[in-house]
N, C-alpha and C. Protein backbone atom coordinates (compact mmCIF):
# COMPACT_ATOMS: atom_id res chain seq x y z
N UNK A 1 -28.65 0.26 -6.19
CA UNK A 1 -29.74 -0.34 -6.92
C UNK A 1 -29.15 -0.94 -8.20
N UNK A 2 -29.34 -1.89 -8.69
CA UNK A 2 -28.90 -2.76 -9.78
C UNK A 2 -29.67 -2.75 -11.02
N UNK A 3 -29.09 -2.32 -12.07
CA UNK A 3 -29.80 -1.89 -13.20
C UNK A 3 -29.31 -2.96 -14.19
N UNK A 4 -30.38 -3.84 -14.59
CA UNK A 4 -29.60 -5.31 -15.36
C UNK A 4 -29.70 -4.57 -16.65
N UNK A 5 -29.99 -4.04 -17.31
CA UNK A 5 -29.89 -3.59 -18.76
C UNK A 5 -28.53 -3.13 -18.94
N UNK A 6 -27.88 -2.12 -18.35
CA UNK A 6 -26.63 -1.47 -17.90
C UNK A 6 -25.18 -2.33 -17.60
N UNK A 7 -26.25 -3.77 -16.55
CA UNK A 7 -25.19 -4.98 -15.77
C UNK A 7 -24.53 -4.13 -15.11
N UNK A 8 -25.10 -3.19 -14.19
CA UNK A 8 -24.05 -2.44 -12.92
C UNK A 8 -24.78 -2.16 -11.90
N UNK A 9 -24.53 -1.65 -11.08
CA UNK A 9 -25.05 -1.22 -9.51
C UNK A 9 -24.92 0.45 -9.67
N UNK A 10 -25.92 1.16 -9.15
CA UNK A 10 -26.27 2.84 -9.63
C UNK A 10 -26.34 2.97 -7.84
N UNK A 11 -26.35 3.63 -7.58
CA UNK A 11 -26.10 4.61 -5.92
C UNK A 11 -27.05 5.92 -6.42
N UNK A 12 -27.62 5.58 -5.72
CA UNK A 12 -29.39 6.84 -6.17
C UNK A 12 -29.49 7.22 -4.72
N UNK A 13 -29.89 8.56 -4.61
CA UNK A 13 -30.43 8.92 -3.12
C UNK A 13 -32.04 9.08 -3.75
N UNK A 14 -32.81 8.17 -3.34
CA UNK A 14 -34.20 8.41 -3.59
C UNK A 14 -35.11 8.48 -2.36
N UNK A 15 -36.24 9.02 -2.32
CA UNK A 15 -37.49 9.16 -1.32
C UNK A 15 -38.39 7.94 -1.15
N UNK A 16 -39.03 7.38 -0.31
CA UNK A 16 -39.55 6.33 0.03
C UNK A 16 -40.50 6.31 -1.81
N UNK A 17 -40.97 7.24 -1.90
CA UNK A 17 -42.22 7.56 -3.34
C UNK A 17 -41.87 6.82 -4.33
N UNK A 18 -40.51 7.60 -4.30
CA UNK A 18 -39.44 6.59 -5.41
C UNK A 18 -39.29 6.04 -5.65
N UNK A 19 -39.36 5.20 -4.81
CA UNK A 19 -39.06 3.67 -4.31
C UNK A 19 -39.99 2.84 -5.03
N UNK A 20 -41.14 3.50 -4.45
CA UNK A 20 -42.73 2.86 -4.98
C UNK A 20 -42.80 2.60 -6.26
N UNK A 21 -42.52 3.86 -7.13
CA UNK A 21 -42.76 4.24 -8.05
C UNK A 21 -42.07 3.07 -9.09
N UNK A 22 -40.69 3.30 -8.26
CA UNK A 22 -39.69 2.25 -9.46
C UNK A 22 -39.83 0.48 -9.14
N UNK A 23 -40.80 0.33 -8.19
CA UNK A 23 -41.50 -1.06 -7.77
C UNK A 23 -42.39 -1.05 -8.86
N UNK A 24 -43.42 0.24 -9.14
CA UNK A 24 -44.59 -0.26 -9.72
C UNK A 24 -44.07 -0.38 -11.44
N UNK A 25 -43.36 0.72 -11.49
CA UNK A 25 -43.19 0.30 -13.25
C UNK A 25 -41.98 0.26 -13.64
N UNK A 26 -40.79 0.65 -12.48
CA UNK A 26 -39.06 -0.18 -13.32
C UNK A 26 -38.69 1.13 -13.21
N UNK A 27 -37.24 0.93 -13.04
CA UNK A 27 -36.43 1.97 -12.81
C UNK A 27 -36.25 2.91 -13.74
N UNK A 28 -36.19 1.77 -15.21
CA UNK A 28 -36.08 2.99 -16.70
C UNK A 28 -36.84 4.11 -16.85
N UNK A 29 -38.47 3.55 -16.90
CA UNK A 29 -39.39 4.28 -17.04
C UNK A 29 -39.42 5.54 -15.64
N UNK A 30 -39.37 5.00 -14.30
CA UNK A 30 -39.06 5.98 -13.02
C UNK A 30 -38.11 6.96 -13.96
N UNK A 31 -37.13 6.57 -13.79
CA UNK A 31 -35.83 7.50 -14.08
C UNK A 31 -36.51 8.43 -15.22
N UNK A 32 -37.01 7.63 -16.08
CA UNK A 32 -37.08 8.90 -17.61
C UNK A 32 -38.95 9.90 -16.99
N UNK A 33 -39.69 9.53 -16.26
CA UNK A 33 -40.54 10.12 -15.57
C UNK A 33 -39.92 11.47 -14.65
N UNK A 34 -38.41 11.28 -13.66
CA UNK A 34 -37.71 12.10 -13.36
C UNK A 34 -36.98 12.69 -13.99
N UNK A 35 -36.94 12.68 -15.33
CA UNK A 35 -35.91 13.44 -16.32
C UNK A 35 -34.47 12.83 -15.91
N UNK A 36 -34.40 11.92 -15.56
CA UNK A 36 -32.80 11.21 -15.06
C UNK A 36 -32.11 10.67 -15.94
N UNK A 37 -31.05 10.68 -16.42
CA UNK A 37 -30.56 10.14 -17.18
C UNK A 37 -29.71 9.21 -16.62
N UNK A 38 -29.99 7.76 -17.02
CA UNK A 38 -28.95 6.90 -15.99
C UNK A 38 -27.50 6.43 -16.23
N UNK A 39 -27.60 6.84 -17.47
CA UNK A 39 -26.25 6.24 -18.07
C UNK A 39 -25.21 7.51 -17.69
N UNK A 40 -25.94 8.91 -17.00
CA UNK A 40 -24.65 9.77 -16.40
C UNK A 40 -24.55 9.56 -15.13
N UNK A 41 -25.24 8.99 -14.17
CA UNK A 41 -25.43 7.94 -13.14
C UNK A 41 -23.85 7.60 -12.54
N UNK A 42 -22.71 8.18 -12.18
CA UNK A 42 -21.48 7.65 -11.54
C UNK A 42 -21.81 6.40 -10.57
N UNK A 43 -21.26 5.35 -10.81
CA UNK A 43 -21.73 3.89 -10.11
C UNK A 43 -20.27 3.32 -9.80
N UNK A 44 -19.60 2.70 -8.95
CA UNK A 44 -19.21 1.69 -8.45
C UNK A 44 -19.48 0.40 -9.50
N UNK A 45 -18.22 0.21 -9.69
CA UNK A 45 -18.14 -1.03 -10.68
C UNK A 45 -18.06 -2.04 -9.84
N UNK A 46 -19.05 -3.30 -9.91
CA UNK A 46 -18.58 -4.31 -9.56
C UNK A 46 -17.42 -5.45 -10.06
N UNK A 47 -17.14 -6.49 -9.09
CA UNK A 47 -16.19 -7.28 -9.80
C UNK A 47 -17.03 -8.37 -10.48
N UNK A 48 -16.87 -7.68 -11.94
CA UNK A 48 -17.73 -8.40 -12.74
C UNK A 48 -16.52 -9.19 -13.24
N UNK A 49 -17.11 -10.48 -14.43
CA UNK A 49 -16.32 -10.77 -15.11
C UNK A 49 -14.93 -9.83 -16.27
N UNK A 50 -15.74 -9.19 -17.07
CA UNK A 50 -14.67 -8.16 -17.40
C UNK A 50 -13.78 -7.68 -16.66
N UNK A 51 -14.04 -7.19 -15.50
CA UNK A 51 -13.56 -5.94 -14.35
C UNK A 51 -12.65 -6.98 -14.27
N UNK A 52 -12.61 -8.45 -13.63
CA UNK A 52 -12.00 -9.47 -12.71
C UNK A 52 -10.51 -9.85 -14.17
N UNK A 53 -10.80 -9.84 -15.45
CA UNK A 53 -10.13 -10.09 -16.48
C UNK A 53 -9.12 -9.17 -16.83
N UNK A 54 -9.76 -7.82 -16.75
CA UNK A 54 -9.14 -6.56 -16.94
C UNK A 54 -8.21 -6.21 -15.49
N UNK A 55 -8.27 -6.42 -14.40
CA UNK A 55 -7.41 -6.67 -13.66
C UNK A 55 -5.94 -7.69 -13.59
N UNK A 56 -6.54 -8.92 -14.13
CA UNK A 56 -5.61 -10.11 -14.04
C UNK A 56 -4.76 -9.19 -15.22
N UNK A 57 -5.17 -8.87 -16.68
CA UNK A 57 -4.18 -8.14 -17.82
C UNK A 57 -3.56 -6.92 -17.60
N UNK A 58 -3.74 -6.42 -16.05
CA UNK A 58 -3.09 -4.57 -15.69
C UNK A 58 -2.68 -5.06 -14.61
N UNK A 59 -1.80 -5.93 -14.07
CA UNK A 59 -1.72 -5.78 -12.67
C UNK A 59 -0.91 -4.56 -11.89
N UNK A 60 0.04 -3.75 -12.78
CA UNK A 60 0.66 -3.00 -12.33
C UNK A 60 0.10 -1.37 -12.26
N UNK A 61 -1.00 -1.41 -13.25
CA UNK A 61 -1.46 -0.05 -12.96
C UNK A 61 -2.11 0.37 -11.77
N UNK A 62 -2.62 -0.22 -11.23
CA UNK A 62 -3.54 -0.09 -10.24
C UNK A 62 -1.99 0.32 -9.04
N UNK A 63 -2.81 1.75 -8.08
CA UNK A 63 -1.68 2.36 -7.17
C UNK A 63 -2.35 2.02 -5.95
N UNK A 64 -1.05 1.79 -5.30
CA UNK A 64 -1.40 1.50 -3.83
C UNK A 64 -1.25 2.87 -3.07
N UNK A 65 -3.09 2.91 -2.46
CA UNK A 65 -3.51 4.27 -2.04
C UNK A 65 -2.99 4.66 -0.75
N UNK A 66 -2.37 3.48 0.48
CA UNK A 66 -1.63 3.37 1.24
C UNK A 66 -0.83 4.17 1.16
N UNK A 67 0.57 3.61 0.63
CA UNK A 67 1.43 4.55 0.31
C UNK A 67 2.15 4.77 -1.35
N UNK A 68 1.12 6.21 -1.46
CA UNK A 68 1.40 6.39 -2.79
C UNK A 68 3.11 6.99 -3.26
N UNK A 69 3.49 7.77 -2.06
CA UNK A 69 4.80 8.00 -2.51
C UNK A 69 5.64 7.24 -2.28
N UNK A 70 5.75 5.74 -2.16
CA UNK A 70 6.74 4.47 -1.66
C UNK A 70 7.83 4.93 -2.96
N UNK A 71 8.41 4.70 -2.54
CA UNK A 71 9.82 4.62 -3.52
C UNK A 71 10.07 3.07 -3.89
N UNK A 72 9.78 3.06 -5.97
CA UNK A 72 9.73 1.53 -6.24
C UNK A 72 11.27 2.01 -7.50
N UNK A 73 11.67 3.17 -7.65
CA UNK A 73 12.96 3.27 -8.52
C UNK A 73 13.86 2.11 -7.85
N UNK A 74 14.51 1.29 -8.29
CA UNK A 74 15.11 0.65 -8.16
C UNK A 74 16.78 1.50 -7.59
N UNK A 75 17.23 2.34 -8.75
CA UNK A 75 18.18 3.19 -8.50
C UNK A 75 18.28 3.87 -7.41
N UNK A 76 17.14 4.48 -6.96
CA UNK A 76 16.92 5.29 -6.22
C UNK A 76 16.98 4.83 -4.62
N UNK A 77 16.44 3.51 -4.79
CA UNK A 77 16.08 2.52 -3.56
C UNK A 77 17.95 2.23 -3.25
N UNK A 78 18.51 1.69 -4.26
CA UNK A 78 19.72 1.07 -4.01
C UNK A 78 20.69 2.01 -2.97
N UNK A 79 20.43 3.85 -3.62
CA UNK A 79 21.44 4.55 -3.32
C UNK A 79 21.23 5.43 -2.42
N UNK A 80 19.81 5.17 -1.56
CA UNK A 80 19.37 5.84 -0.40
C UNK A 80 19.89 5.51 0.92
N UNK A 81 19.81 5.54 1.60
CA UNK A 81 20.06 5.12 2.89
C UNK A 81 18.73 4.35 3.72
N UNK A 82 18.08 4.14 3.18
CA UNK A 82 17.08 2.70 3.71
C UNK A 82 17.50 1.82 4.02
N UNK A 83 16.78 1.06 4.56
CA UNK A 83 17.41 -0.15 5.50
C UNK A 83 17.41 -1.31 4.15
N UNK A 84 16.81 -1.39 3.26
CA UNK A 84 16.67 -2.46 2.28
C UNK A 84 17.22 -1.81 1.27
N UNK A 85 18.28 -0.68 1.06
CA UNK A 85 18.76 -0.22 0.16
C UNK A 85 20.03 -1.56 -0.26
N UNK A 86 19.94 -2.49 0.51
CA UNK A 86 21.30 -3.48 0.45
C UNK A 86 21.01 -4.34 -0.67
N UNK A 87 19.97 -4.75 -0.25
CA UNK A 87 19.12 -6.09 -0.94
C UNK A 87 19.07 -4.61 -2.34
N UNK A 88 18.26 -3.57 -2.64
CA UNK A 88 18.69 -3.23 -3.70
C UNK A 88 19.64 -3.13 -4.69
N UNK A 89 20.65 -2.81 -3.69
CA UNK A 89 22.16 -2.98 -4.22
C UNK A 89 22.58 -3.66 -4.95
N UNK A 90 22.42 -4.65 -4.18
CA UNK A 90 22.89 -6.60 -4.83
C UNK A 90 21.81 -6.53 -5.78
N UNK A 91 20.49 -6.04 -6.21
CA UNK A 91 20.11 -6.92 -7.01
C UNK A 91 20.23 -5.74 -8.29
N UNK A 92 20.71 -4.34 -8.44
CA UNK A 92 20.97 -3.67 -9.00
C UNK A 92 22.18 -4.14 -9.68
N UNK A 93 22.79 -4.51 -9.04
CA UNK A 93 24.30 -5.09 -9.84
C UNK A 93 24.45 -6.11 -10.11
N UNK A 94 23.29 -7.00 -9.94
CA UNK A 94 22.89 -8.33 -10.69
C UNK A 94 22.32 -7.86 -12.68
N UNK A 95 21.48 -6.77 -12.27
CA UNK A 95 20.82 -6.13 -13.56
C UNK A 95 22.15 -5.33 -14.00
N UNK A 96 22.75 -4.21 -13.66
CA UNK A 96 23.66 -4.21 -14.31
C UNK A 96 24.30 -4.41 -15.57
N UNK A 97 24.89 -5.39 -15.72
CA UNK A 97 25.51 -6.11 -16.75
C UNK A 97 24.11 -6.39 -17.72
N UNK A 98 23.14 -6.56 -17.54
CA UNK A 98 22.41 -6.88 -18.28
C UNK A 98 21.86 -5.51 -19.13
N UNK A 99 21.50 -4.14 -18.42
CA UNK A 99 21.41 -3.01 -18.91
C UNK A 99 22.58 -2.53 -20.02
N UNK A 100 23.45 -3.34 -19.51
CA UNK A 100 24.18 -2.59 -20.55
C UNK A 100 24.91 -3.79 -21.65
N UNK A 101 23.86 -5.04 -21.87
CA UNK A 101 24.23 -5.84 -22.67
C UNK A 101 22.79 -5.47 -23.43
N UNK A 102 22.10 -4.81 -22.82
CA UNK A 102 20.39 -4.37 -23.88
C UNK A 102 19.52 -5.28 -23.16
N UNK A 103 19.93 -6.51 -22.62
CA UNK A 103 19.06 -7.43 -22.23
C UNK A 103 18.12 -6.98 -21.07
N UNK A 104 18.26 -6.16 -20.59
CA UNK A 104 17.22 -5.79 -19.20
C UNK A 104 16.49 -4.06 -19.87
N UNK A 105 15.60 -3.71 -20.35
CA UNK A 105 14.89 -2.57 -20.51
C UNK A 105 14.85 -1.83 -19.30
N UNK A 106 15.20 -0.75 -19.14
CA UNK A 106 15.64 0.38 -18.34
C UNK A 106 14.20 0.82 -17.81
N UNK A 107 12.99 0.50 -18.57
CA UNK A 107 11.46 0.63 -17.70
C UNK A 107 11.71 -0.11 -16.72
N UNK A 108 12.23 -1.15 -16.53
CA UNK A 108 12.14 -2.01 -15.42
C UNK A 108 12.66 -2.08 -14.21
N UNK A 109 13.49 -0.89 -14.26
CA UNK A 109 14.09 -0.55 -13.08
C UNK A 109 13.13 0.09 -11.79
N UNK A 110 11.67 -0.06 -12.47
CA UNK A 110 10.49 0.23 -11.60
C UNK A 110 10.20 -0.82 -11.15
N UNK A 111 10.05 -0.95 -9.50
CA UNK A 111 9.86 -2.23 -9.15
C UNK A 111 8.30 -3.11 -9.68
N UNK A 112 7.46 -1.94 -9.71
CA UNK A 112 6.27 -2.55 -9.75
C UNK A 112 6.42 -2.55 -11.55
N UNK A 113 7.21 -2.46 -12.70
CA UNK A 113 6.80 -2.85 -13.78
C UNK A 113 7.80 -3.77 -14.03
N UNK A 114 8.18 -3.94 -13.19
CA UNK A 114 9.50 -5.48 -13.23
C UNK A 114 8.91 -6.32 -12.85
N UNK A 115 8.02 -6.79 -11.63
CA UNK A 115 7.55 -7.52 -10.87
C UNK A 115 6.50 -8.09 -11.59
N UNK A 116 5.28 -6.94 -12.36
CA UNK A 116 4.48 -7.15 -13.52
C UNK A 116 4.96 -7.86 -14.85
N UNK A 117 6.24 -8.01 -15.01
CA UNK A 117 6.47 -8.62 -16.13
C UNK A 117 6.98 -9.67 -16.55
N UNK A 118 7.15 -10.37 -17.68
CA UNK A 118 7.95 -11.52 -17.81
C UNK A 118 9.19 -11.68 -18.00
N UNK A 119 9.89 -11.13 -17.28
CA UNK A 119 11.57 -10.95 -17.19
C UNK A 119 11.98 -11.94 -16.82
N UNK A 120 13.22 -12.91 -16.49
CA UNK A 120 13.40 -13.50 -16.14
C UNK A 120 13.66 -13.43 -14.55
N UNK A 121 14.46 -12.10 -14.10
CA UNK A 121 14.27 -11.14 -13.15
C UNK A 121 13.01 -11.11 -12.53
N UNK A 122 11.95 -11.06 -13.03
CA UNK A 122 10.58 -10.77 -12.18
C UNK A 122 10.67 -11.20 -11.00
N UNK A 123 11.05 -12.44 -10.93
CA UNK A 123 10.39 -13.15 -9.48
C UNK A 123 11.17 -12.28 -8.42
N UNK A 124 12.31 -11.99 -8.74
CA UNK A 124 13.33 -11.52 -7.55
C UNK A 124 12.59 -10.17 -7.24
N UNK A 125 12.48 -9.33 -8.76
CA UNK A 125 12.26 -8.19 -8.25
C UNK A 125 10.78 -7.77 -7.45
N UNK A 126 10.04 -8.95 -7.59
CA UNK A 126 8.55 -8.71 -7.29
C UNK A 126 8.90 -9.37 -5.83
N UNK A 127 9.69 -9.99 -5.13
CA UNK A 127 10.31 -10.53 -3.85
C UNK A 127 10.82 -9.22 -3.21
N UNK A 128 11.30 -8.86 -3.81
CA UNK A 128 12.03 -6.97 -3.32
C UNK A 128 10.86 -6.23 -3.44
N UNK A 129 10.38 -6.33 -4.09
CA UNK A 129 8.72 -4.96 -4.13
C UNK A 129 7.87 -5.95 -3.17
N UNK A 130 7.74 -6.68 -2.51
CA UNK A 130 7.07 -7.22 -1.42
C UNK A 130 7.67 -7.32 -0.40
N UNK A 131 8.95 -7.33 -0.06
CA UNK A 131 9.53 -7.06 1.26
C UNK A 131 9.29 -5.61 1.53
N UNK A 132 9.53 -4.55 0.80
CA UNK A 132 9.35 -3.29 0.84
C UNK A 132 8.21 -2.66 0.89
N UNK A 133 7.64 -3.48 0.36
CA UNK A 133 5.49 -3.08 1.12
C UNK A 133 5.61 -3.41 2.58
N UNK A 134 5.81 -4.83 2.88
CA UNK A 134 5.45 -4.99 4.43
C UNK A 134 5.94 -4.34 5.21
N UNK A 135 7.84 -4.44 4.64
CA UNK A 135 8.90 -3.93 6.09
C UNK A 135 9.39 -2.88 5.87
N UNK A 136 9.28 -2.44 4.65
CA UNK A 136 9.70 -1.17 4.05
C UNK A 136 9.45 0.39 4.90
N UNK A 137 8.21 0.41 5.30
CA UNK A 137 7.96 1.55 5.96
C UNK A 137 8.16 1.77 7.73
N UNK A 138 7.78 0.29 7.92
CA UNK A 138 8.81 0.19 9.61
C UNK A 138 10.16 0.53 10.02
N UNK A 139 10.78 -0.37 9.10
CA UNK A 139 12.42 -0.38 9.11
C UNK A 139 12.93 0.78 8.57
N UNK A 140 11.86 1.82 8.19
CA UNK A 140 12.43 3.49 7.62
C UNK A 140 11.92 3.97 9.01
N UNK A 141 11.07 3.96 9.54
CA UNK A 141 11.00 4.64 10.76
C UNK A 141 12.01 4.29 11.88
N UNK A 142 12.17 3.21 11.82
CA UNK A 142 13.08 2.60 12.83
C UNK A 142 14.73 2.74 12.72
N UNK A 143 14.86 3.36 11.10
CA UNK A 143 16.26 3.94 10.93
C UNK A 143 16.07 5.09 11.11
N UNK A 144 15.50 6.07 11.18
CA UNK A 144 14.93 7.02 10.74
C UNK A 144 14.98 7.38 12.66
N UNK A 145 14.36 6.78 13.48
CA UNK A 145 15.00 7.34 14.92
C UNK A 145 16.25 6.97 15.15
N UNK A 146 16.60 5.87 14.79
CA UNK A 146 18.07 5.40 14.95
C UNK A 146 18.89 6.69 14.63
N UNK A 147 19.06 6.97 13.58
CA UNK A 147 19.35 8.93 12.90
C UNK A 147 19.74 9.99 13.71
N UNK A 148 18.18 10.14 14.28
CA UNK A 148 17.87 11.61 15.06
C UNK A 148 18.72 10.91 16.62
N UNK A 149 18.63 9.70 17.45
CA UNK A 149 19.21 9.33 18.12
C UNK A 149 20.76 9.33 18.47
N UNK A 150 20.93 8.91 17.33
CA UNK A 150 22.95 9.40 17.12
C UNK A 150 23.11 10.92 16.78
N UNK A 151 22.35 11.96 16.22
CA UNK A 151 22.10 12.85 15.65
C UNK A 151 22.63 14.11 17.12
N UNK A 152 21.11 13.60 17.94
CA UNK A 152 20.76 14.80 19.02
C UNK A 152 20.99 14.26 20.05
N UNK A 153 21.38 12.67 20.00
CA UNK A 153 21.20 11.76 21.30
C UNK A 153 19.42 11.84 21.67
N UNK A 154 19.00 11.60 21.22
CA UNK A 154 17.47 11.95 21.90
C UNK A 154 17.14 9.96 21.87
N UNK A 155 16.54 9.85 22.43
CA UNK A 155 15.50 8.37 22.01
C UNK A 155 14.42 8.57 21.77
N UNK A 156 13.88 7.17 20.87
CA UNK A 156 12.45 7.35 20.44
C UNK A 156 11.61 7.40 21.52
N UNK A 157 10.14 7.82 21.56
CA UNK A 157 9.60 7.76 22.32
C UNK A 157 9.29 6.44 23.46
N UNK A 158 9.44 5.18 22.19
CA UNK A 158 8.90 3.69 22.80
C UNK A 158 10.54 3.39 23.83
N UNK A 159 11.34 4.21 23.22
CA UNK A 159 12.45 3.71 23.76
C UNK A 159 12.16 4.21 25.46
N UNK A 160 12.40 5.45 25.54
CA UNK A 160 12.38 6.08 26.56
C UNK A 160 10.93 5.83 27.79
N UNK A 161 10.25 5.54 26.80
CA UNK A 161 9.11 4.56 28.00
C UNK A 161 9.68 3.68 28.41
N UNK A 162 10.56 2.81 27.75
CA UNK A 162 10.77 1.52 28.84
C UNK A 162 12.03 1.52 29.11
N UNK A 163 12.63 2.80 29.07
CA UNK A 163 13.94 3.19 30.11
C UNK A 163 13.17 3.68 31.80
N UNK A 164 11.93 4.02 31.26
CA UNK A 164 11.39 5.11 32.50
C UNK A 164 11.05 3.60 33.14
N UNK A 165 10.07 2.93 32.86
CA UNK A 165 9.63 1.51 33.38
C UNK A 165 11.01 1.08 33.65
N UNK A 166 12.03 0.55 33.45
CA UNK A 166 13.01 0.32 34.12
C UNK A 166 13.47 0.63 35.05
N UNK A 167 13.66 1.85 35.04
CA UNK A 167 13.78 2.49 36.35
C UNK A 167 12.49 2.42 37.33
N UNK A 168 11.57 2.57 36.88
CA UNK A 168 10.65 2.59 38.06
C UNK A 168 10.75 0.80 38.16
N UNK A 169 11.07 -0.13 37.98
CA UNK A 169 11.25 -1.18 38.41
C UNK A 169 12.39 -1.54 39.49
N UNK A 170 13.50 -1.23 39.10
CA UNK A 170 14.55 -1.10 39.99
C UNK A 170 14.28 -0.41 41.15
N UNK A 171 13.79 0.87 41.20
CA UNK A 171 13.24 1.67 42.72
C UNK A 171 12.37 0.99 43.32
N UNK A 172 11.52 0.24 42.54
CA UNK A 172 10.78 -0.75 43.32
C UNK A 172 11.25 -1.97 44.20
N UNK A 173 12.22 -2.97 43.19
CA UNK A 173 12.91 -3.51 43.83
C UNK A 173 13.82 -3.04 45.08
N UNK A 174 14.23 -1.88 44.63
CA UNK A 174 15.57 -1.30 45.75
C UNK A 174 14.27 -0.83 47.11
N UNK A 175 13.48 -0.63 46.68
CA UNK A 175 12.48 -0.38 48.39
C UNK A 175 12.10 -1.64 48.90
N UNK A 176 12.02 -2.62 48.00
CA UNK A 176 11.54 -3.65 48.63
C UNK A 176 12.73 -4.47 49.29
N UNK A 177 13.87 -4.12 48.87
CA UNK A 177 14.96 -4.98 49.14
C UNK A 177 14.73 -4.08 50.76
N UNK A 178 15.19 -3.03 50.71
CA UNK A 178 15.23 -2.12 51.76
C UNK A 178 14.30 -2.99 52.80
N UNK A 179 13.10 -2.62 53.06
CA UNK A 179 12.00 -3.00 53.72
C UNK A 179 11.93 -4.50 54.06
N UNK A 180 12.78 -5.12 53.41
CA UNK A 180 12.87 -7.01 53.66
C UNK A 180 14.16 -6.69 55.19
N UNK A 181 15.18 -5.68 54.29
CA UNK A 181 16.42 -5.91 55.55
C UNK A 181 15.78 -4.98 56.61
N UNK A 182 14.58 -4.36 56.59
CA UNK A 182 14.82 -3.56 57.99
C UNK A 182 13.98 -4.86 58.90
């Protein structure tokens, strides 16, 4: 329900009565008739103008609920064994020299407050914090059986389905070859 005095949207569980009630004389007066206080009212912010402004000036605070434990240390990324630990590498030892000329601030070795900022660096590093959202979590799973594979010899599951389909293709063929020569 939208409360223009406030300029927000309120989430009320009310009874059809209620309803009536705040038709016939307004939500304020309803509410203070129910002893309600609306301004303790928890609401869903819309994307108002402020909200839409105050976003464009924070872009980095806001966490991606996806995956909150992604690894954006730069250091950390470089010296792991991830599949994009390379591309870290190289661009770690691009910064480098600059960390230790003062010119690169050591906050920034966070991908997402590098990417947020006006570094000259940004673009690259916000190119690396976007390859690592999309492919980042595939290409860890996909090293990640590669691993246990050399590890135990085992295969991934997708693997070993279409070893089994292989084979059941070939037995197919090999009966049909059979059954052509008899």
């Amino acid at each position: 329900m939208y409360w223009p005095r406030a300029n927000r949207w309120l989430k009320l569980r009310i009874s059809t009565k209620a309803m009536r009630t705040i038709e016939k004389i307004g939500l304020e007066p309803a509410a203070q008739k129910a002893g309600v206080d609306l301004w303790q009212v928890p609401f869903q912010m819309g994307e108002s103008e402020e909200r839409q402004r105050w976003k464009e000036a924070n872009p980095a605070i806001r966490n991606s609920k996806k995956q909150p434990r992604q690894m954006k240390n730069l250091v950390k990324l470089a010296e792991s064994d991830h599949p994009l630990a390379i591309e870290a590498k190289q661009f770690l030892e691009k910064v480098r020299p600059m960390i230790k000329a003062g010119d690169f601030p050591e906050e920034l070795l966070h991908l997402g407050k590098l990417a947020a900022s006006e570094h000259a660096l940004a673009g690259e590093g916000r190119a690396l914090l976007d390859r690592f959202r999309k492919e980042g979590q595939h290409l860890a799973e996909a090293h990640r059986l590669e691993k246990l594979q050399e590890k135990y010899g085992l295969l991934a599951p997708s693997r070993v389905m279409l070893e089994v389909d292989e084979q059941a293709k070939l037995k197919e063929l090999e009966s049909l070859s059979l059954s052509e020569a008899e």
